[in-house]
Every structure is written in structure tokens, then in C-alpha cells.
N, C-alpha and C. Protein backbone atom coordinates (compact mmCIF):
# COMPACT_ATOMS: atom_id res chain seq x y z
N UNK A 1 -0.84 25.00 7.35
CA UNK A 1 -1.35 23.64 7.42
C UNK A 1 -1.04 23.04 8.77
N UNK A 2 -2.09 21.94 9.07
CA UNK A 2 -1.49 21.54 10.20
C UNK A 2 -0.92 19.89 10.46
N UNK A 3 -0.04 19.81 10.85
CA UNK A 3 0.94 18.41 10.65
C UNK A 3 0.02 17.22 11.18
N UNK A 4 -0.62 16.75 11.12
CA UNK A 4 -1.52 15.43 11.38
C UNK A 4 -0.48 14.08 11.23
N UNK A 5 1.02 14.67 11.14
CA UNK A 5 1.77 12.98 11.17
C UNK A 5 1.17 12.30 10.56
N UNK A 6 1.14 10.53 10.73
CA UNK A 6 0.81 9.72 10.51
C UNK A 6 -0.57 9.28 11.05
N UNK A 7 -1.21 10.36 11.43
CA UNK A 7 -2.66 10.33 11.54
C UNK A 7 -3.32 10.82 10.15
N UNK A 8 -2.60 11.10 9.13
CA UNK A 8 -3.06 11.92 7.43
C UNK A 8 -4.41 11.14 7.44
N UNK A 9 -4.37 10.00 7.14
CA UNK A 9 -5.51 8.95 6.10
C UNK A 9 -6.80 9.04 7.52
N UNK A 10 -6.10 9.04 8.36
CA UNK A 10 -7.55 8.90 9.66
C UNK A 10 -8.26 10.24 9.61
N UNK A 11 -7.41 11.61 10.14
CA UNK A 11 -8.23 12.91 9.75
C UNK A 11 -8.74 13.42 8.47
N UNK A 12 -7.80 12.64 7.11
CA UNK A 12 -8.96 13.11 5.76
C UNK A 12 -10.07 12.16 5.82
N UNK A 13 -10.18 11.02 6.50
CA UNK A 13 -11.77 10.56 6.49
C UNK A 13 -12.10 11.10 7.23
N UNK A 14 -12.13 11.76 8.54
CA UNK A 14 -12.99 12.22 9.47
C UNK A 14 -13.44 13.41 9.08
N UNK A 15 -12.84 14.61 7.91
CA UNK A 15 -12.96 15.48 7.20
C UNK A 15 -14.33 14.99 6.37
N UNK A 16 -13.95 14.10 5.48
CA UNK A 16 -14.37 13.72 4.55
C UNK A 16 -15.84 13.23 4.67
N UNK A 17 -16.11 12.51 6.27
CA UNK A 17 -17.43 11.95 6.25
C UNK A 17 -18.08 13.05 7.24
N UNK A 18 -17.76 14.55 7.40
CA UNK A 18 -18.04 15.26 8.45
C UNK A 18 -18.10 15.20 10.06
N UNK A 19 -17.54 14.17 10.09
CA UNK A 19 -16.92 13.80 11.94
C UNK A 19 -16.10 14.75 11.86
N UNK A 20 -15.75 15.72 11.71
CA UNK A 20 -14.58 16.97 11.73
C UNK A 20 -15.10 17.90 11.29
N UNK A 21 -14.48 19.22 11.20
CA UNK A 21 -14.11 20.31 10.66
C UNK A 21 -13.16 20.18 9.50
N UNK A 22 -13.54 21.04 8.59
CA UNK A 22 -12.59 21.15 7.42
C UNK A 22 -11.35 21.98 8.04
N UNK A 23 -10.22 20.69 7.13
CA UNK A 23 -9.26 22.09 7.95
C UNK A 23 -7.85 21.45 6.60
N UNK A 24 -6.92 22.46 6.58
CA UNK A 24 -6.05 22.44 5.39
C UNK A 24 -5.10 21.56 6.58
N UNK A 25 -4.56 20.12 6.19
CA UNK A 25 -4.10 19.14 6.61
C UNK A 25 -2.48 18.72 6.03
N UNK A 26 -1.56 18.31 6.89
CA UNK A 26 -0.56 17.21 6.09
C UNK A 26 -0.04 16.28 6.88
N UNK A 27 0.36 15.33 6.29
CA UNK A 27 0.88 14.24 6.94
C UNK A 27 1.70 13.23 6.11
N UNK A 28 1.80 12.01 6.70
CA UNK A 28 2.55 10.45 5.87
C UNK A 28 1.16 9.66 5.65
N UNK A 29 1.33 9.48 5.13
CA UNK A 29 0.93 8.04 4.68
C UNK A 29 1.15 7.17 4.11
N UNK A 30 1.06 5.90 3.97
CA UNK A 30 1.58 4.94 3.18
C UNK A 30 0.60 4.31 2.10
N UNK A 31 1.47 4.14 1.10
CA UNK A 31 0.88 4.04 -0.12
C UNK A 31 -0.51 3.39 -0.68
N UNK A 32 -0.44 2.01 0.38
CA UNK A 32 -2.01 1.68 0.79
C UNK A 32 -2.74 2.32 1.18
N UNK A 33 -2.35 3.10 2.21
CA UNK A 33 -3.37 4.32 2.51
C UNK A 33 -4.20 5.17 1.76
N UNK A 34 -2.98 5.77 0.88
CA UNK A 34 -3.37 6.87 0.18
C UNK A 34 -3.92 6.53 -1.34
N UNK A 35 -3.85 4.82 -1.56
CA UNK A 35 -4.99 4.28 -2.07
C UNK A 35 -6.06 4.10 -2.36
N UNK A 36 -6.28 3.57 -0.66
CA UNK A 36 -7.32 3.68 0.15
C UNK A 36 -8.11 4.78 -0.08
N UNK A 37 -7.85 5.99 0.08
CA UNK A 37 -8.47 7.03 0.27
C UNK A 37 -8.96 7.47 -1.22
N UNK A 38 -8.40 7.61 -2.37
CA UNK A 38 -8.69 7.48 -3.80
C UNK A 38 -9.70 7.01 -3.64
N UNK A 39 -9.80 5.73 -3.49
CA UNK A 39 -10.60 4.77 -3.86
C UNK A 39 -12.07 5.14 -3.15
N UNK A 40 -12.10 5.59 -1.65
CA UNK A 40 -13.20 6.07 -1.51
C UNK A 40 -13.23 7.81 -2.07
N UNK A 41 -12.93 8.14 -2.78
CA UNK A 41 -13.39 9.43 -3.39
C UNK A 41 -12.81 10.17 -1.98
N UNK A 42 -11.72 10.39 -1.27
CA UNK A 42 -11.18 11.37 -0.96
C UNK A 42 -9.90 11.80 -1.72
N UNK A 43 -9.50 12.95 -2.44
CA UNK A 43 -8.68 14.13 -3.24
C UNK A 43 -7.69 14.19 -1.99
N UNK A 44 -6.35 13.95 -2.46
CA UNK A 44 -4.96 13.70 -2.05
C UNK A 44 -4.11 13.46 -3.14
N UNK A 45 -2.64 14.21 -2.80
CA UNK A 45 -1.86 14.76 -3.76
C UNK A 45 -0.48 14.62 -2.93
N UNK A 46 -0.58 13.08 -3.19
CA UNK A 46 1.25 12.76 -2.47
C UNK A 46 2.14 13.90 -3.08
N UNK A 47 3.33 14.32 -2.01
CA UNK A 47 4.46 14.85 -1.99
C UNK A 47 5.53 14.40 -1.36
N UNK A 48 6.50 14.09 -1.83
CA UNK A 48 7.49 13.75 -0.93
C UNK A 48 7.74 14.83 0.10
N UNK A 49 8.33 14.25 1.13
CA UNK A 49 8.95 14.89 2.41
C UNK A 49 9.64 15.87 2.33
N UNK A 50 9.54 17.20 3.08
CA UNK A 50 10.23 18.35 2.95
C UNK A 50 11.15 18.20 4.81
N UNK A 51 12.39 18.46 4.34
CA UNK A 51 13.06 18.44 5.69
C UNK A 51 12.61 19.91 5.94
N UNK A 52 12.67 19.74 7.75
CA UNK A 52 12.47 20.83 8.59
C UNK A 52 10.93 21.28 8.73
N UNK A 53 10.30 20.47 8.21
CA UNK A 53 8.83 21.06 8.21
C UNK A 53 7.35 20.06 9.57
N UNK A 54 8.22 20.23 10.58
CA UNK A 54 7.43 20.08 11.49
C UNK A 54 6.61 20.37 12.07
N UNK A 55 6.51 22.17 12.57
CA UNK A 55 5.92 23.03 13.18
C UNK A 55 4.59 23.09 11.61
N UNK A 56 3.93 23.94 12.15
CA UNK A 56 2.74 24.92 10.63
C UNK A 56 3.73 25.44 9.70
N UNK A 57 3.16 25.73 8.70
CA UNK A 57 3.68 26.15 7.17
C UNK A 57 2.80 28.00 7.24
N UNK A 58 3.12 28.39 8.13
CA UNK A 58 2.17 30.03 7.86
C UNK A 58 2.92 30.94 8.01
């Protein structure tokens, strides 16, 4: 996956409305956000924070 920080909620819409490439994503977001994104029909599956996981997950 790739770490999108606190850019999460900006690159799953840009995913989402095809301004992007699909791509397996993670990040923060805040709870409004990830509201937000529900609410327009984008699929997100809060997890809390894993220490040490900065770099890719591969």
C-alpha cells in the first residue's frame, strides 16, 4: 500500500471520481472526513494506527 498521510480523503476522491489511477491506498483521516466520504459512496474501513508503518506494507 501506499502511505498517502493525511492526504487519505483527497486521493480516495480523486480515485473515486477517476482523476487518478486506482491504487491500494492508506492514510489519517479525521472522522469528518471519513464521514464525508461514506456519505458520498466512497468504501473505507477505519483502522487504528499501526506503529512503525511508514515506508509500503510489501
Amino acid at each position: 500500500t501506499e502511505n498517502v498521510g493525511d492526504r487519505f480523503a483527497e486521493e480516495a476522491r480523486k480515485m473515486h471520481y477517476g482523476e487518478t489511477d486506482e491504487r491500494a491506498i492508506r492514510g489519517s483521516a479525521t472522522r469528518e472526513q471519513a464521514e464525508a466520504l461514506l456519505d458520498e459512496g466512497i468504501e473505507v474501513l477505519p483502522l487504528p494506527a499501526l506503529p512503525g508503518t511508514k515506508g509500503t506494507l510489501q
